[in-house]
Protein backbone atom coordinates (compact mmCIF):
# COMPACT_ATOMS: atom_id res chain seq x y z
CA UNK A 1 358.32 -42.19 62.08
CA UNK A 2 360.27 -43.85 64.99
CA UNK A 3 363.32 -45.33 64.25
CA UNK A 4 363.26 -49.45 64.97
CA UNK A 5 360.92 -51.58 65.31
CA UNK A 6 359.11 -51.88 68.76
CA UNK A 7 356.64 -54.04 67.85
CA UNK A 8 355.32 -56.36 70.77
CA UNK A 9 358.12 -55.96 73.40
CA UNK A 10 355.87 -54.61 76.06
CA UNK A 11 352.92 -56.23 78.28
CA UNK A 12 351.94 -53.89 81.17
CA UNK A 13 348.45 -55.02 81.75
CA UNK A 14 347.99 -58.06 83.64
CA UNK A 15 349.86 -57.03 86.36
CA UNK A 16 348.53 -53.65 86.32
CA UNK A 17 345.21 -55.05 86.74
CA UNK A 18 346.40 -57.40 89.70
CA UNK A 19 347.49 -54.65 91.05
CA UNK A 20 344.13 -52.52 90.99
CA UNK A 21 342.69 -56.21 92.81
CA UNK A 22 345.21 -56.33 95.37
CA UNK A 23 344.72 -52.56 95.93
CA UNK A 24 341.29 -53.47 96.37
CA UNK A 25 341.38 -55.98 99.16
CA UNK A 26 343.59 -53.65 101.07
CA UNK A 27 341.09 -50.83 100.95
CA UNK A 28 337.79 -52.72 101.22
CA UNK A 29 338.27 -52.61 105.07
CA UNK A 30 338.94 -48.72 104.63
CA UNK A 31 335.75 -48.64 102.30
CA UNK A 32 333.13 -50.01 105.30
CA UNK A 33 334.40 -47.73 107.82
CA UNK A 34 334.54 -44.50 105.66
CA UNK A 35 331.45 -44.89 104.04
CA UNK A 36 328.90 -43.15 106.42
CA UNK A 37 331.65 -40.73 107.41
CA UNK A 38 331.46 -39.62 103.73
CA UNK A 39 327.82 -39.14 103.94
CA UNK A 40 328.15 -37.30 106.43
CA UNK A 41 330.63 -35.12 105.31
CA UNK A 42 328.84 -34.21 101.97
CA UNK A 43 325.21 -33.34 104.25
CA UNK A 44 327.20 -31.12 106.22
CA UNK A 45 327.90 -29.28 102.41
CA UNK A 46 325.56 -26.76 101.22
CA UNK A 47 323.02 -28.61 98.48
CA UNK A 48 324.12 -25.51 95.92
CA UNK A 49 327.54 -26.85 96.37
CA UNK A 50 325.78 -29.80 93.42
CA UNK A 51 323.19 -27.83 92.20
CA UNK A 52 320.39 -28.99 94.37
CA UNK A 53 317.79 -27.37 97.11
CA UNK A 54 317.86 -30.38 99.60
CA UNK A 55 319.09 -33.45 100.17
CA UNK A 56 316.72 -36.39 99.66
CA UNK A 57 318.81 -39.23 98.39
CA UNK A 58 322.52 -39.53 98.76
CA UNK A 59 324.27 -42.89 97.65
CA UNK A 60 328.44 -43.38 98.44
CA UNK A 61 329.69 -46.63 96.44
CA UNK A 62 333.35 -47.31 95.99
CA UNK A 63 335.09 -46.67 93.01
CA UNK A 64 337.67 -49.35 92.13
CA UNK A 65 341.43 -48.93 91.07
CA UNK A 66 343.49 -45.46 91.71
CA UNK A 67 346.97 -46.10 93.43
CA UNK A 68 347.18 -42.77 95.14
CA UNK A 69 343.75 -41.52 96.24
CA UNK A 70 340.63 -43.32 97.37
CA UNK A 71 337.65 -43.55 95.14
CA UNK A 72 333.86 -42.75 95.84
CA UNK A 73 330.63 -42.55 93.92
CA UNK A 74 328.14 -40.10 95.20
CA UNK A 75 324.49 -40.41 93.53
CA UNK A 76 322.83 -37.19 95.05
CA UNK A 77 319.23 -36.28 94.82
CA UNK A 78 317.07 -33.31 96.17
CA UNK A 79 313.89 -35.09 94.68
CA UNK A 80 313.78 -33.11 91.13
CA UNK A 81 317.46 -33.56 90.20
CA UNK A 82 319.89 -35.88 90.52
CA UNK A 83 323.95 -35.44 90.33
CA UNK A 84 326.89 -37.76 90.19
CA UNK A 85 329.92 -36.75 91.52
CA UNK A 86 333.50 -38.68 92.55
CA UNK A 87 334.93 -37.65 95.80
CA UNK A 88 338.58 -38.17 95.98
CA UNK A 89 340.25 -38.85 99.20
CA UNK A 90 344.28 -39.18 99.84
CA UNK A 91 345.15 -42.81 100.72
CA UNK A 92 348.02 -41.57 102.72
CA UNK A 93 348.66 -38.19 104.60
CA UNK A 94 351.69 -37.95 101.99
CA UNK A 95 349.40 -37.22 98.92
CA UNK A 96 347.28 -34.49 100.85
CA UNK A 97 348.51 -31.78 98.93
CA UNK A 98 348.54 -33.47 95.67
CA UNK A 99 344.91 -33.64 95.72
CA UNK A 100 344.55 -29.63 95.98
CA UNK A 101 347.53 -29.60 93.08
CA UNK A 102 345.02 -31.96 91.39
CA UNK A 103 342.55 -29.59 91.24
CA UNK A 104 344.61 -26.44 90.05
CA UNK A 105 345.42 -28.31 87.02
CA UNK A 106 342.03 -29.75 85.91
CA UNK A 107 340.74 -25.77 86.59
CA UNK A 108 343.46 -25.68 83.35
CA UNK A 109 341.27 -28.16 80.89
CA UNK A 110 338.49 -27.11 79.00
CA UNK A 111 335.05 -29.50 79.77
CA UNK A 112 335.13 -32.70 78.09
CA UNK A 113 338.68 -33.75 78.53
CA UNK A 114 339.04 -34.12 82.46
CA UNK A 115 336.32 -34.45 85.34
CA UNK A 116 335.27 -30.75 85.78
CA UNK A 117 336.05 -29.49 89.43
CA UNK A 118 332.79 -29.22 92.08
CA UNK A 119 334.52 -28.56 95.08
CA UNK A 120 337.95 -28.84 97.05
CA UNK A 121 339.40 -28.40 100.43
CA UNK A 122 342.56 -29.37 101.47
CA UNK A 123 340.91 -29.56 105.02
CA UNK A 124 337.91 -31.70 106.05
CA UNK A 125 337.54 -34.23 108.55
CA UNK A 126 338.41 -36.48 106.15
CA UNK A 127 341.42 -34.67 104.87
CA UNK A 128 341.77 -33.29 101.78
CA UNK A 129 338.96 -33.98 99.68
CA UNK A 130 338.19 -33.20 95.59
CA UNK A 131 335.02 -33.60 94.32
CA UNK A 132 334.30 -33.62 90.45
CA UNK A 133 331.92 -34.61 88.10
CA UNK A 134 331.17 -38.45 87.63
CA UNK A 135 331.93 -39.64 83.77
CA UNK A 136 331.02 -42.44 82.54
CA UNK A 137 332.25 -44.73 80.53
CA UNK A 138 334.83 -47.89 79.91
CA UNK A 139 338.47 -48.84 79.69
CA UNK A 140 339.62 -50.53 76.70
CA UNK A 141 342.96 -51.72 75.65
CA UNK A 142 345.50 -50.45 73.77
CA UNK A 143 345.34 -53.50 70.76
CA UNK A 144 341.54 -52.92 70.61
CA UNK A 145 342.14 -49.55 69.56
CA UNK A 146 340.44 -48.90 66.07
CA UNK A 147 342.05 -46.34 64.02
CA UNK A 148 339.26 -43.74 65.19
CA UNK A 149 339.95 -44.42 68.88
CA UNK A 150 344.04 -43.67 68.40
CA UNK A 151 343.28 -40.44 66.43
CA UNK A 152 340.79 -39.42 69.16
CA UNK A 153 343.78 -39.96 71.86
CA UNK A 154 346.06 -38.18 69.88
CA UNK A 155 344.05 -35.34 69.24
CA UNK A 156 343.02 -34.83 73.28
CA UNK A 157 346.53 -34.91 73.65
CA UNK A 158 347.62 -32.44 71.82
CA UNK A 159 345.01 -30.27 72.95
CA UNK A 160 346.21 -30.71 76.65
CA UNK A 161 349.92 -30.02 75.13
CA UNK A 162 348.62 -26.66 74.09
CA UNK A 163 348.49 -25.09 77.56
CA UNK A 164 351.76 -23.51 78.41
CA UNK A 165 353.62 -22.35 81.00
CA UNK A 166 356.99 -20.71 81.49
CA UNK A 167 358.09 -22.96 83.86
CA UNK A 168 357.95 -26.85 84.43
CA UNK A 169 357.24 -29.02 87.31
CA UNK A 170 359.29 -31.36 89.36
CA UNK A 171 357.45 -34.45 90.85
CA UNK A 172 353.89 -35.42 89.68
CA UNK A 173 351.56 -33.47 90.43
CA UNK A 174 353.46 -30.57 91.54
CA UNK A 175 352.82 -27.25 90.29
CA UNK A 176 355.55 -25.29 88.20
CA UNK A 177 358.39 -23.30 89.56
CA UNK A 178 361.79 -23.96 87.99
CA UNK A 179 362.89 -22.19 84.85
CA UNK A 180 365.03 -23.99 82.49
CA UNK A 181 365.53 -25.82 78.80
CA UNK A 182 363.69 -29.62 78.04
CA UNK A 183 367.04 -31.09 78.36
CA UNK A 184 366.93 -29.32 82.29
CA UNK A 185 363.34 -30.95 82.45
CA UNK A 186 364.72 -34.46 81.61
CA UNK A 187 367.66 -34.72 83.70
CA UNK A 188 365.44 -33.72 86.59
CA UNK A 189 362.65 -36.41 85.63
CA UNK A 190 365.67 -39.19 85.29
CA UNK A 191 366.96 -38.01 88.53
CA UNK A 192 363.72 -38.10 90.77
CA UNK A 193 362.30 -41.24 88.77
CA UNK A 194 365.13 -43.47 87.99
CA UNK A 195 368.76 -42.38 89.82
CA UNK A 196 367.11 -41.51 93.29
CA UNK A 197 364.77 -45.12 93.36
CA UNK A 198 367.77 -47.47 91.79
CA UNK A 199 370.14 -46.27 94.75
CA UNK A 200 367.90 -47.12 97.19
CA UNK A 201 367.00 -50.59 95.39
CA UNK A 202 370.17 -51.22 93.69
CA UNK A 203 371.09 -53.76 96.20
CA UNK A 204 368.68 -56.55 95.04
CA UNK A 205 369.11 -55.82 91.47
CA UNK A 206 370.03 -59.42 90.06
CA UNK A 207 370.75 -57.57 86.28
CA UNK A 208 372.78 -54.56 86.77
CA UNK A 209 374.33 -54.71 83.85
CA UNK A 210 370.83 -54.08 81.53
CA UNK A 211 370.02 -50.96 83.88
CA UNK A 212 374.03 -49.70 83.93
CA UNK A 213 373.49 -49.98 80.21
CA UNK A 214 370.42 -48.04 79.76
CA UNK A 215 371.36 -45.47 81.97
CA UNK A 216 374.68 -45.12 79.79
CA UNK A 217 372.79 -44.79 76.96
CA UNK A 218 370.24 -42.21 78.13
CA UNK A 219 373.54 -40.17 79.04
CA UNK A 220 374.55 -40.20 76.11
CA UNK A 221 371.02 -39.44 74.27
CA UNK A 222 370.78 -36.73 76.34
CA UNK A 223 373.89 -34.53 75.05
CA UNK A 224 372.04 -34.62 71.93
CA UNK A 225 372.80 -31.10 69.96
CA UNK A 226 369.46 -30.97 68.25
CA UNK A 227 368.33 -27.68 69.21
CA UNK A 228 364.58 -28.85 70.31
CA UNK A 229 366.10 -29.89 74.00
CA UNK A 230 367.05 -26.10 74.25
CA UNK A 231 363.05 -24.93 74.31
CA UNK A 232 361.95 -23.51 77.60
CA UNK A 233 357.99 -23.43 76.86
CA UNK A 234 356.36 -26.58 78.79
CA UNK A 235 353.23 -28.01 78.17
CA UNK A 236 350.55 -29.18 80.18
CA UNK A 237 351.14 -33.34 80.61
CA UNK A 238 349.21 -35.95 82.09
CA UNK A 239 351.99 -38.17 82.93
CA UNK A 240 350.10 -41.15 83.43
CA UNK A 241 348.10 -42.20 80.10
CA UNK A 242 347.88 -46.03 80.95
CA UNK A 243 344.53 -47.97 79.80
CA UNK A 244 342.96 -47.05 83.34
CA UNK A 245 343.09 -43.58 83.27
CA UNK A 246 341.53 -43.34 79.30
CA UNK A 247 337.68 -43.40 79.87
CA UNK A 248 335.71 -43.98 76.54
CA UNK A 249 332.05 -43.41 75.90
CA UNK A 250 331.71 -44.64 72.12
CA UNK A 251 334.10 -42.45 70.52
CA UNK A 252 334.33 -39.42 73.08
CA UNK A 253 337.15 -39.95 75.27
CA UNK A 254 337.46 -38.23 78.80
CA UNK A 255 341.21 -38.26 80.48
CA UNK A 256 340.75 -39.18 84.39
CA UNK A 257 343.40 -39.35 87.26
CA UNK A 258 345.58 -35.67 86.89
CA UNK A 259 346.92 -36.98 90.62
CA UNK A 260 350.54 -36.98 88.03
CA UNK A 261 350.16 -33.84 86.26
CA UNK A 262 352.86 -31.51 85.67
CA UNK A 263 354.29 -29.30 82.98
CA UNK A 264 356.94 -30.61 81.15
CA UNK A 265 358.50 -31.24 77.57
CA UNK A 266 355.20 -33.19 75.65
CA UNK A 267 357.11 -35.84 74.23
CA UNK A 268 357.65 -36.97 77.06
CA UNK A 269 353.67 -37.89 77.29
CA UNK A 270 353.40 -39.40 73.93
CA UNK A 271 356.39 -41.76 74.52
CA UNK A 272 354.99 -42.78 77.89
CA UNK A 273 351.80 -44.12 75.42
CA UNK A 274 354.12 -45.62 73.55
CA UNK A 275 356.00 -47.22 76.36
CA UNK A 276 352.82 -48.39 78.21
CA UNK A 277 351.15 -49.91 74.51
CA UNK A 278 352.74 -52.79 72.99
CA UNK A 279 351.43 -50.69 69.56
CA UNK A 280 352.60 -51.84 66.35
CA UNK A 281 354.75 -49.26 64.07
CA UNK A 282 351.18 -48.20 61.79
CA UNK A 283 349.58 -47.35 65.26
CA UNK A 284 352.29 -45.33 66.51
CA UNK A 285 352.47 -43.59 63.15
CA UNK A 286 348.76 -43.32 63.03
CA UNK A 287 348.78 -41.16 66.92
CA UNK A 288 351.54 -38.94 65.22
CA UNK A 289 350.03 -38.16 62.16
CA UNK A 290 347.04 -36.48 63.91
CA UNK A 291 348.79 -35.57 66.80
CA UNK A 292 351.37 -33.62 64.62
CA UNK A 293 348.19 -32.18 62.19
CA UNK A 294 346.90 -30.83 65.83
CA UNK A 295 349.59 -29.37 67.67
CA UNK A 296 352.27 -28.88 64.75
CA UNK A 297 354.72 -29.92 67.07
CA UNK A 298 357.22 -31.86 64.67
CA UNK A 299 359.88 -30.87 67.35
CA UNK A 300 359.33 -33.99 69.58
CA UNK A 301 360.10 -36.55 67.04
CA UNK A 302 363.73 -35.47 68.35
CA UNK A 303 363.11 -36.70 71.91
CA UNK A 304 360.47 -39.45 71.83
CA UNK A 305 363.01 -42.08 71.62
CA UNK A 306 365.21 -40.84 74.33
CA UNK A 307 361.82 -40.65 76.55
CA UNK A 308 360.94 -44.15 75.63
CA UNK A 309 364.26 -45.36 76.96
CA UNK A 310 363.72 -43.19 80.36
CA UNK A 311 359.87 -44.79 80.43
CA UNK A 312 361.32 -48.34 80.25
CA UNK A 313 364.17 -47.86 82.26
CA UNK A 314 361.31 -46.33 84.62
CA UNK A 315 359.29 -49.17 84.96
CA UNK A 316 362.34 -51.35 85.48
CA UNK A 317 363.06 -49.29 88.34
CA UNK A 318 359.55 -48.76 89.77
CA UNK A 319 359.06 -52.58 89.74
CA UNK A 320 362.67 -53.37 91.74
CA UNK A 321 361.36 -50.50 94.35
CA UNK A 322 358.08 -52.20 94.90
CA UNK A 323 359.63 -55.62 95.48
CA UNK A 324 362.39 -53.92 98.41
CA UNK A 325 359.19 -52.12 99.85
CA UNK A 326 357.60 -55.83 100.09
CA UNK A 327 360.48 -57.17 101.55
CA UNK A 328 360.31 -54.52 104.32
CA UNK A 329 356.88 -55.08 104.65
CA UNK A 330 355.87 -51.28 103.76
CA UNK A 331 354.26 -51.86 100.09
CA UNK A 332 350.75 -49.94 99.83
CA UNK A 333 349.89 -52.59 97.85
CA UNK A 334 350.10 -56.49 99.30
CA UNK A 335 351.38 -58.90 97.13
CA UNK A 336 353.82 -61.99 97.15
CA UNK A 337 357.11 -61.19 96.39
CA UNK A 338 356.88 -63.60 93.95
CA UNK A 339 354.25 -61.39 92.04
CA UNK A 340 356.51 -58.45 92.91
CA UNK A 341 359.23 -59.84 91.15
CA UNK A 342 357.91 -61.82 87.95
CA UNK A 343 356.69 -58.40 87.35
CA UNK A 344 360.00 -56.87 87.52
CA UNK A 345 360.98 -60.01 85.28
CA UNK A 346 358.86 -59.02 82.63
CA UNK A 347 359.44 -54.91 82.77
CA UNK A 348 363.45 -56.20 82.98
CA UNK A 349 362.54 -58.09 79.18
CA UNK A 350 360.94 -55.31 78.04
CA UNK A 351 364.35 -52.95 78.16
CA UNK A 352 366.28 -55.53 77.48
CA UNK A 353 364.30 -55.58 73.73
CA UNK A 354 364.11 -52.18 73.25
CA UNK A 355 368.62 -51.75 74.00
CA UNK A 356 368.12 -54.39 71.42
CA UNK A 357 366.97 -52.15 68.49
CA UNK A 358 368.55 -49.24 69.56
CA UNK A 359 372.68 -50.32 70.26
């Protein structure tokens, strides 16, 4: 269904996961000393805020990964019932409000496909804090996907795509307010995620003819005259559908970190999949054949390519910006700039294959 094949020129996890370690070590400090202020917190909560008369037992354990917000467990008992929550915290005063934007978007999602809201505040004295129910389950990689496990994902999908709105979001996380077409929604998404970041990091680009060339190219996919780019109904997306934030329990899949929410044209979420999954040509064609017999939407086979080239011309970016905030010494997230750049290395490749099947 997608023109070219894309077969194998995209690997996103192992530096994703040494990522979520190095995020780790920089937090664990953070971790010890919040701990018991978290505890404290909750017991100065009404028990009815979880369902329970009293609090007998209350356990706070970390919660690894998450590259905006901090992480807890809480295991609370009043001696007849016991609850599991995750308490969310902002990891720096500049996602505070995303946290409370967080929360008016799950409120949107019917149980079962996102962490149902317990309770919010956007002030505490720990800050804004979102607490929602605990699910459990595992992570798995794309390429271990049976065929069962990519209809699944297609079909939650397409059930978040259902929820409209009028108007469409800029910036993850934020809610709605500008009016406009899906070609409006792209521009704005290429402008806040690729033009504004490569300015700022265009200086240590080593290839900038590859990027020069995909941004060419996206101009020009984007005066398109199919007449799909001039809808102005958005859909609810998740922005964000890596292997982390897909949390399986056999077959039931729950969708977890909404800290990138937004509404916005929903091919834009199934080619950010596609970008993310190294996914041979039968298992993309096996996520659109249910997501299409769900949602009927047969308009985005018009725009998932021209996504896919803003997704990889995305991560190029997103990897060169990391490696000038190393250099400055203001990365979130410590690593050697040799990491920093081997990964920008490999995301570089991965456009480089894809303008390959598509000049």
């Amino acid at each position: 269904m997608l023109s070219g094949s894309l077969q194998n020129i995209y690997r996103w996890y192992p530096f994703s996961s040494l990522l979520h370690r190095a995020q780790n070590a920089v937090y664990n400090s953070y971790y010890v000393m919040t701990e018991e202020k978290i505890k404290a917190y909750v017991r100065s909560l009404p028990p009815t805020v979880f369902g329970l008369g009293a609090y007998k037992m209350l356990r706070c354990t970390k919660l690894e990964g998450g590259l905006h917000h901090l992480n807890f467990k809480l295991t609370i008992s009043d001696g007849a019932h016991t609850r599991k929550v995750v308490l969310r915290l902002p990891a720096t005063s500049h996602n505070q409000h995303s946290l409370m934007d967080e929360a008016w978007y799950l409120a949107k999602l019917s149980p079962g496909i996102a962490p149902g809201v317990v309770y919010h505040t956007a002030t505490s004295p720990l800050g804004a804090v979102l607490i929602t129910k605990f699910m459990a389950g595992r992570h798995m990689p794309f390429d271990k996907f049976t065929k069962a496990h990519i209809i699944t994902l297609a079909e939650q999908l397409a059930r978040v795509h259902s929820i409209k709105n009028s108007q469409y979001s800029s910036g993850g996380a934020a809610r709605p307010h500008t009016t406009g077409t899906y070609r409006n929604y792209a521009l704005l998404t290429i402008r806040e995620g690729n033009d504004k970041p490569y300015h700022r990091a265009k200086k240590i680009a080593h290839d900038d003819k590859t990027v020069s060339l995909a941004r060419e190219l996206l101009g020009q996919q984007l005066t398109s005259s199919d007449a799909s780019w001039n809808q102005t109904e958005f859909s609810l997306c998740h922005g964000d559908l890596n292997i982390y934030n897909l949390l399986w329990a056999k077959n039931h899949l729950c969708l977890i970190d909404w800290d990138d929410a937004r509404f916005g044209d929903p091919a834009d979420d199934v080619a950010y999949i596609f970008a993310v999954n190294h996914a041979s040509e039968a298992w993309r064609d096996t996520f659109l054949d249910a997501y299409l017999r769900v949602s009927g939407r047969n308009d985005i086979l018009a725009r998932i390519n021209t996504y896919l080239l803003k997704n990889y011309l995305f991560d190029v970016v997103w990897s060169l910006g990391k490696l000038l905030e190393e250099q400055k010494g203001r990365s979130l997230i410590k690593l050697k700039q040799g990491a920093y750049r081997a990964m920008h290395e490999q995301r570089l490749e991965a456009l480089k294959r894809y303008l390959s099947f598509v000049e």
